[in-house]
C-alpha atoms as a PDB file:
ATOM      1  CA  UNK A   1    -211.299-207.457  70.069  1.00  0.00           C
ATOM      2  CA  UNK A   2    -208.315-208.856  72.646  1.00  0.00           C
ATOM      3  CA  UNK A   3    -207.597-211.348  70.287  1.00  0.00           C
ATOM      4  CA  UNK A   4    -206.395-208.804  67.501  1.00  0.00           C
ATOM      5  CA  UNK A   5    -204.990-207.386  70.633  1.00  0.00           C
ATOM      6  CA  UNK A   6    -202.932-210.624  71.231  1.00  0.00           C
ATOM      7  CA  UNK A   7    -201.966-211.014  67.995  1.00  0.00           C
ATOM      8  CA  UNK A   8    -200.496-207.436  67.875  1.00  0.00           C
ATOM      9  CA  UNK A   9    -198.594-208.250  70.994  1.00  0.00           C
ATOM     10  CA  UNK A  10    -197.350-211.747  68.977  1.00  0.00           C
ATOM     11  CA  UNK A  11    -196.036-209.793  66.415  1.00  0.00           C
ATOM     12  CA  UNK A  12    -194.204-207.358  68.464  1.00  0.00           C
ATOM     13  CA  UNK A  13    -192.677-209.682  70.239  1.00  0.00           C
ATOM     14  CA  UNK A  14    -191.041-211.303  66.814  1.00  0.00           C
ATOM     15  CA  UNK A  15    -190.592-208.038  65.452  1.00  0.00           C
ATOM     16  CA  UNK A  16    -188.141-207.045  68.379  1.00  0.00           C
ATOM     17  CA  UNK A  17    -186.710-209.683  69.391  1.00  0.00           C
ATOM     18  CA  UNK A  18    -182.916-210.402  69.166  1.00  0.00           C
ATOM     19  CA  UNK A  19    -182.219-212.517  65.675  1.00  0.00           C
ATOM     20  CA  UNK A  20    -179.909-215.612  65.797  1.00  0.00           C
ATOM     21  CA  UNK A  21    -176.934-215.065  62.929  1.00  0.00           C
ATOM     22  CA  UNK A  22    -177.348-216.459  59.391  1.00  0.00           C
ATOM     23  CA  UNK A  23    -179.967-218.991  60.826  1.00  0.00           C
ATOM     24  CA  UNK A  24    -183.438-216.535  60.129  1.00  0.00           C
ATOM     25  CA  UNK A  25    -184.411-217.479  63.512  1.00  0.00           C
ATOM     26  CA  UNK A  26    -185.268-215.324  66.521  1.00  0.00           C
ATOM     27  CA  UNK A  27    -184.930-215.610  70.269  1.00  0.00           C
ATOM     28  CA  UNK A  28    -187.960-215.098  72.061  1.00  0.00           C
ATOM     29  CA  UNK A  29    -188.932-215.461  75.854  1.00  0.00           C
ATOM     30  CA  UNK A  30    -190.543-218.757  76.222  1.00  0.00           C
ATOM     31  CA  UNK A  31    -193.017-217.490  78.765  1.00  0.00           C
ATOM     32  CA  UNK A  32    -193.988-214.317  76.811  1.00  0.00           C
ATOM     33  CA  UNK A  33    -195.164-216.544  74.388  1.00  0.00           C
ATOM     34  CA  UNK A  34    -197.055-218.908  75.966  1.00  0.00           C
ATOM     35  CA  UNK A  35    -198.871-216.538  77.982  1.00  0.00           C
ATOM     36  CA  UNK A  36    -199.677-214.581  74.990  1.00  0.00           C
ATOM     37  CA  UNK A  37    -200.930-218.190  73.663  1.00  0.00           C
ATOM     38  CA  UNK A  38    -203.054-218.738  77.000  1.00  0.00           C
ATOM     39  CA  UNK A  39    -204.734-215.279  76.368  1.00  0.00           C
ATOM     40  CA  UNK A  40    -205.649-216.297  72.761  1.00  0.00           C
ATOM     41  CA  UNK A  41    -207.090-220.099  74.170  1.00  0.00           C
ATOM     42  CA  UNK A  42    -208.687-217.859  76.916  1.00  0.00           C
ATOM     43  CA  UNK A  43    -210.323-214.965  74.315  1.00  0.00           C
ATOM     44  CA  UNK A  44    -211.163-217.404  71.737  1.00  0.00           C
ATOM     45  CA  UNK A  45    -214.095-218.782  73.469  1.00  0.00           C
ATOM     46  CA  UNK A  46    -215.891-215.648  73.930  1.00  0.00           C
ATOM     47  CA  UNK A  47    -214.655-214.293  70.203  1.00  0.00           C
ATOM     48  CA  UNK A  48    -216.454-217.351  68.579  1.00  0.00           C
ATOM     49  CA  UNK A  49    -219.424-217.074  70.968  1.00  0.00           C
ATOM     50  CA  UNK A  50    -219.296-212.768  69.762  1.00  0.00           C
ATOM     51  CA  UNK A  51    -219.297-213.952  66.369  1.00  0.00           C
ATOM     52  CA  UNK A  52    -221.549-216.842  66.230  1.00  0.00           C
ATOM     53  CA  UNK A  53    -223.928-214.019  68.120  1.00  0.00           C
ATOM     54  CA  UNK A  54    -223.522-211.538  65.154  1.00  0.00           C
ATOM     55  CA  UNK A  55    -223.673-214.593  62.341  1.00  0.00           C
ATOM     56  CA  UNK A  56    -227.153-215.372  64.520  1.00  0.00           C
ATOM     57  CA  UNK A  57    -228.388-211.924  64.207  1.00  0.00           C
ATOM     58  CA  UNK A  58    -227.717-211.278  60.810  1.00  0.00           C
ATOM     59  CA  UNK A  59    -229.563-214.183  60.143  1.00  0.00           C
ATOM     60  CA  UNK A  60    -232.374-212.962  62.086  1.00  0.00           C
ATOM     61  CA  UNK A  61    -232.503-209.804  60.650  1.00  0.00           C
ATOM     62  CA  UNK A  62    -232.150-211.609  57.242  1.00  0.00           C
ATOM     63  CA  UNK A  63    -235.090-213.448  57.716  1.00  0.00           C
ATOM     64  CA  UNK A  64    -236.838-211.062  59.439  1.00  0.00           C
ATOM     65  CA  UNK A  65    -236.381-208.625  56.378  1.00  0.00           C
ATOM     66  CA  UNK A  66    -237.284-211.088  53.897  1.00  0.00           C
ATOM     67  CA  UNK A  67    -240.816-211.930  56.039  1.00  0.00           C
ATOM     68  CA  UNK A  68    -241.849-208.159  55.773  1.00  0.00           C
ATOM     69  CA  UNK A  69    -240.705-208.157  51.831  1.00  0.00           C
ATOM     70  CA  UNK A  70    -242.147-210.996  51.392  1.00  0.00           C
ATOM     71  CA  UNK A  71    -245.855-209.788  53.664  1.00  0.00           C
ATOM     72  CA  UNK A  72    -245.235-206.473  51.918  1.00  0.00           C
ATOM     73  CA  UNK A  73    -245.453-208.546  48.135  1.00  0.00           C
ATOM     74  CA  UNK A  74    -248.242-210.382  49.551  1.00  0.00           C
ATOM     75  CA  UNK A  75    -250.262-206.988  50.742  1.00  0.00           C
ATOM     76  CA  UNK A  76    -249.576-205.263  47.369  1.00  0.00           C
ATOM     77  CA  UNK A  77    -250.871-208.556  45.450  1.00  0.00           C
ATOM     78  CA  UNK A  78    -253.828-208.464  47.764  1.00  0.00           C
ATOM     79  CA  UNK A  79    -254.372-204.958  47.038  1.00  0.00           C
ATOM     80  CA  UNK A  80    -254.294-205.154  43.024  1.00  0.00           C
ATOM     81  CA  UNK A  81    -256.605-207.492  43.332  1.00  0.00           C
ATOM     82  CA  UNK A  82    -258.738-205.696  45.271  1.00  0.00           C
ATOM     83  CA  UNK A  83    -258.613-202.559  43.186  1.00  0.00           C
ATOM     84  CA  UNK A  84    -258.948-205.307  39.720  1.00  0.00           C
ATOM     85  CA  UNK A  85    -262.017-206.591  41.577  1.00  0.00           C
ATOM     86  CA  UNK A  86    -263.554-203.039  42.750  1.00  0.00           C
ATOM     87  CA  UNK A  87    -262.603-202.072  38.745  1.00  0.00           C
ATOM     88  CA  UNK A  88    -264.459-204.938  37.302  1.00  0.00           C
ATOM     89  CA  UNK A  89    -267.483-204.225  39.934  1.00  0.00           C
ATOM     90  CA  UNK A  90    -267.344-200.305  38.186  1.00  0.00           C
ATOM     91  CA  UNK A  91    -267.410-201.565  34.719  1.00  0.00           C
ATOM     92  CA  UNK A  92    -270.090-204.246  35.626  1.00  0.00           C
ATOM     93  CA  UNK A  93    -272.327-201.388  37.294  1.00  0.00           C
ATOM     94  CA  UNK A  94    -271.684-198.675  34.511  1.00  0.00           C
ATOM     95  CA  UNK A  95    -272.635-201.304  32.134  1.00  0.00           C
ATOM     96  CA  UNK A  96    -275.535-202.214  33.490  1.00  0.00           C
ATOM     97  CA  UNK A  97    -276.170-198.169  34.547  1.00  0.00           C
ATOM     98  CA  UNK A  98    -276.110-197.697  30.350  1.00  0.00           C
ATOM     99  CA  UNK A  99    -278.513-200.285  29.844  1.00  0.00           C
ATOM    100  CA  UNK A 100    -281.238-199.636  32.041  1.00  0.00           C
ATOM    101  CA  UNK A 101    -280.779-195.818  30.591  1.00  0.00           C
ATOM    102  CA  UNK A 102    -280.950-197.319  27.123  1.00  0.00           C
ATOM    103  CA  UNK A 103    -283.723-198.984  28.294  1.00  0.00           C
ATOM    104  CA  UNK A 104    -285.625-196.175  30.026  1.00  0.00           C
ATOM    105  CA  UNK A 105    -285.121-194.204  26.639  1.00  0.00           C
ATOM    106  CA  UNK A 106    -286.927-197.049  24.913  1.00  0.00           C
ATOM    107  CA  UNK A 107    -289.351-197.242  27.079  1.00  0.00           C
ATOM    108  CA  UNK A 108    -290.043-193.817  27.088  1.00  0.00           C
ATOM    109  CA  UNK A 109    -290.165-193.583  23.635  1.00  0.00           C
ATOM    110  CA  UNK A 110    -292.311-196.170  23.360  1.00  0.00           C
ATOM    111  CA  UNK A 111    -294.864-194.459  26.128  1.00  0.00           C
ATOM    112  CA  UNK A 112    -294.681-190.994  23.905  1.00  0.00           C
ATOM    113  CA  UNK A 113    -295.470-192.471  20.595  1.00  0.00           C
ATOM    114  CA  UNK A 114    -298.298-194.684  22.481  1.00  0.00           C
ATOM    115  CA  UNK A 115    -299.144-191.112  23.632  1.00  0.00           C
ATOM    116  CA  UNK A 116    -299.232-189.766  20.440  1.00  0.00           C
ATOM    117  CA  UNK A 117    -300.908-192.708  18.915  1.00  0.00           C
ATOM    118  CA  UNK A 118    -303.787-192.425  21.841  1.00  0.00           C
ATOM    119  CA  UNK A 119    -304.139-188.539  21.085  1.00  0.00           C
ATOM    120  CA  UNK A 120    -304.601-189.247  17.264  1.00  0.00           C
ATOM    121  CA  UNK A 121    -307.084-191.632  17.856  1.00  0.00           C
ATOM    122  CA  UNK A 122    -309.224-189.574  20.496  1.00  0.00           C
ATOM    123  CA  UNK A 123    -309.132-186.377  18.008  1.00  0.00           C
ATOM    124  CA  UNK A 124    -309.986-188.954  15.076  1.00  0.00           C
ATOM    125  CA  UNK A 125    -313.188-190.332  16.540  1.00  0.00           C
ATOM    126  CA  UNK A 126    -313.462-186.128  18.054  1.00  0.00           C
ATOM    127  CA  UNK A 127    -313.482-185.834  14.170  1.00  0.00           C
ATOM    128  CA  UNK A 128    -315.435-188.243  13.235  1.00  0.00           C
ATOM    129  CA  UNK A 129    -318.307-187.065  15.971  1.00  0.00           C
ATOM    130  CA  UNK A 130    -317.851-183.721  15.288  1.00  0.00           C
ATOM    131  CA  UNK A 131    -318.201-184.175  11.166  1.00  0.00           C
ATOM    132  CA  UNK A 132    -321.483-186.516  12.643  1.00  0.00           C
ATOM    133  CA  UNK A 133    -322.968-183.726  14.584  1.00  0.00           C
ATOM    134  CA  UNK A 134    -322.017-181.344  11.376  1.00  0.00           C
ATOM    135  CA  UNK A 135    -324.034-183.477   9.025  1.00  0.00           C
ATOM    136  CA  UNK A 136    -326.790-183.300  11.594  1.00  0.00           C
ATOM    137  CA  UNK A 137    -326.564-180.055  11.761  1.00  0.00           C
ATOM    138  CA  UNK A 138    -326.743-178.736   8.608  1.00  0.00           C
ATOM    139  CA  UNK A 139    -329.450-181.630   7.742  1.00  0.00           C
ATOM    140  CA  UNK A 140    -331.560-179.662  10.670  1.00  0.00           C
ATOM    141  CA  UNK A 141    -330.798-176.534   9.082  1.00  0.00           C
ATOM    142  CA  UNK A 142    -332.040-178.037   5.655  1.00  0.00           C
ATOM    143  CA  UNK A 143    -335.097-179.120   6.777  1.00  0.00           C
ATOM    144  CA  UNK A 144    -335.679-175.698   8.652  1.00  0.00           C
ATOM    145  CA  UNK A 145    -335.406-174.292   5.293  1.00  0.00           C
ATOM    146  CA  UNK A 146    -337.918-176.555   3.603  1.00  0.00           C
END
């Protein structure tokens, strides 16, 4: 920075130069000084433009930083909720997965005793014809005999 520069010179300039007795005062060349002043008025210009330019990009990078944390936040909400949505969808379809099972097993257990209901009834009345066609039978045989 030439204004640190100037400043160094400034205080060079004071630092060796010749000291007035029991006053505390120096003697300095007049011109030295002001030209040292006119590089200063001449530097500060472009020091405050330099540093208004790094104040305005740290603020841009500031708020550039804090948009992406701040999308970043916004994508990771997004996503729990997805993944809290797609969970509750899972539970939702295993639930209904375990009741159409539980109500297949019904179902089916409802078809095998109807099953075994039916085949009881056909080997009753197979019984019941069978004894009829027994009695028949041995009422033929009786009257044979007779």
């Amino acid at each position: 920075m030439d204004i640190l520069k100037t400043i160094d010179e400034l205080e060079e300039i004071i630092e060796t130069a010749g000291s007035i007795p029991l006053t505390g005062k120096i003697a300095v060349d007049k011109n030295d000084l002001l030209e040292l002043i006119q590089n200063l008025r001449l530097d500060l210009p472009n020091e405050i433009k330099e540093a208004t330019w790094v104040k305005d990009e740290r603020e841009k990078i500031l708020g550039e930083a804090e948009a992406e944390a701040h999308q970043k936040i916004t994508e990771a909400e997004e996503r729990s909720k997805t993944l809290l949505d797609e969970n509750y969808i899972m539970q939702l379809a295993y639930e209904k997965a375990e009741k159409l099972v539980n109500e297949a097993n019904e179902e089916s257990a409802q078809i095998r005793q109807g099953a075994r209901d039916y085949a009881d009834e056909v080997l009753q009345n197979t019984q019941e014809n069978l004894s009829e066609v027994i009695r028949i039978i041995n009422n033929n045989r009786q009257q044979l005999k007779n």
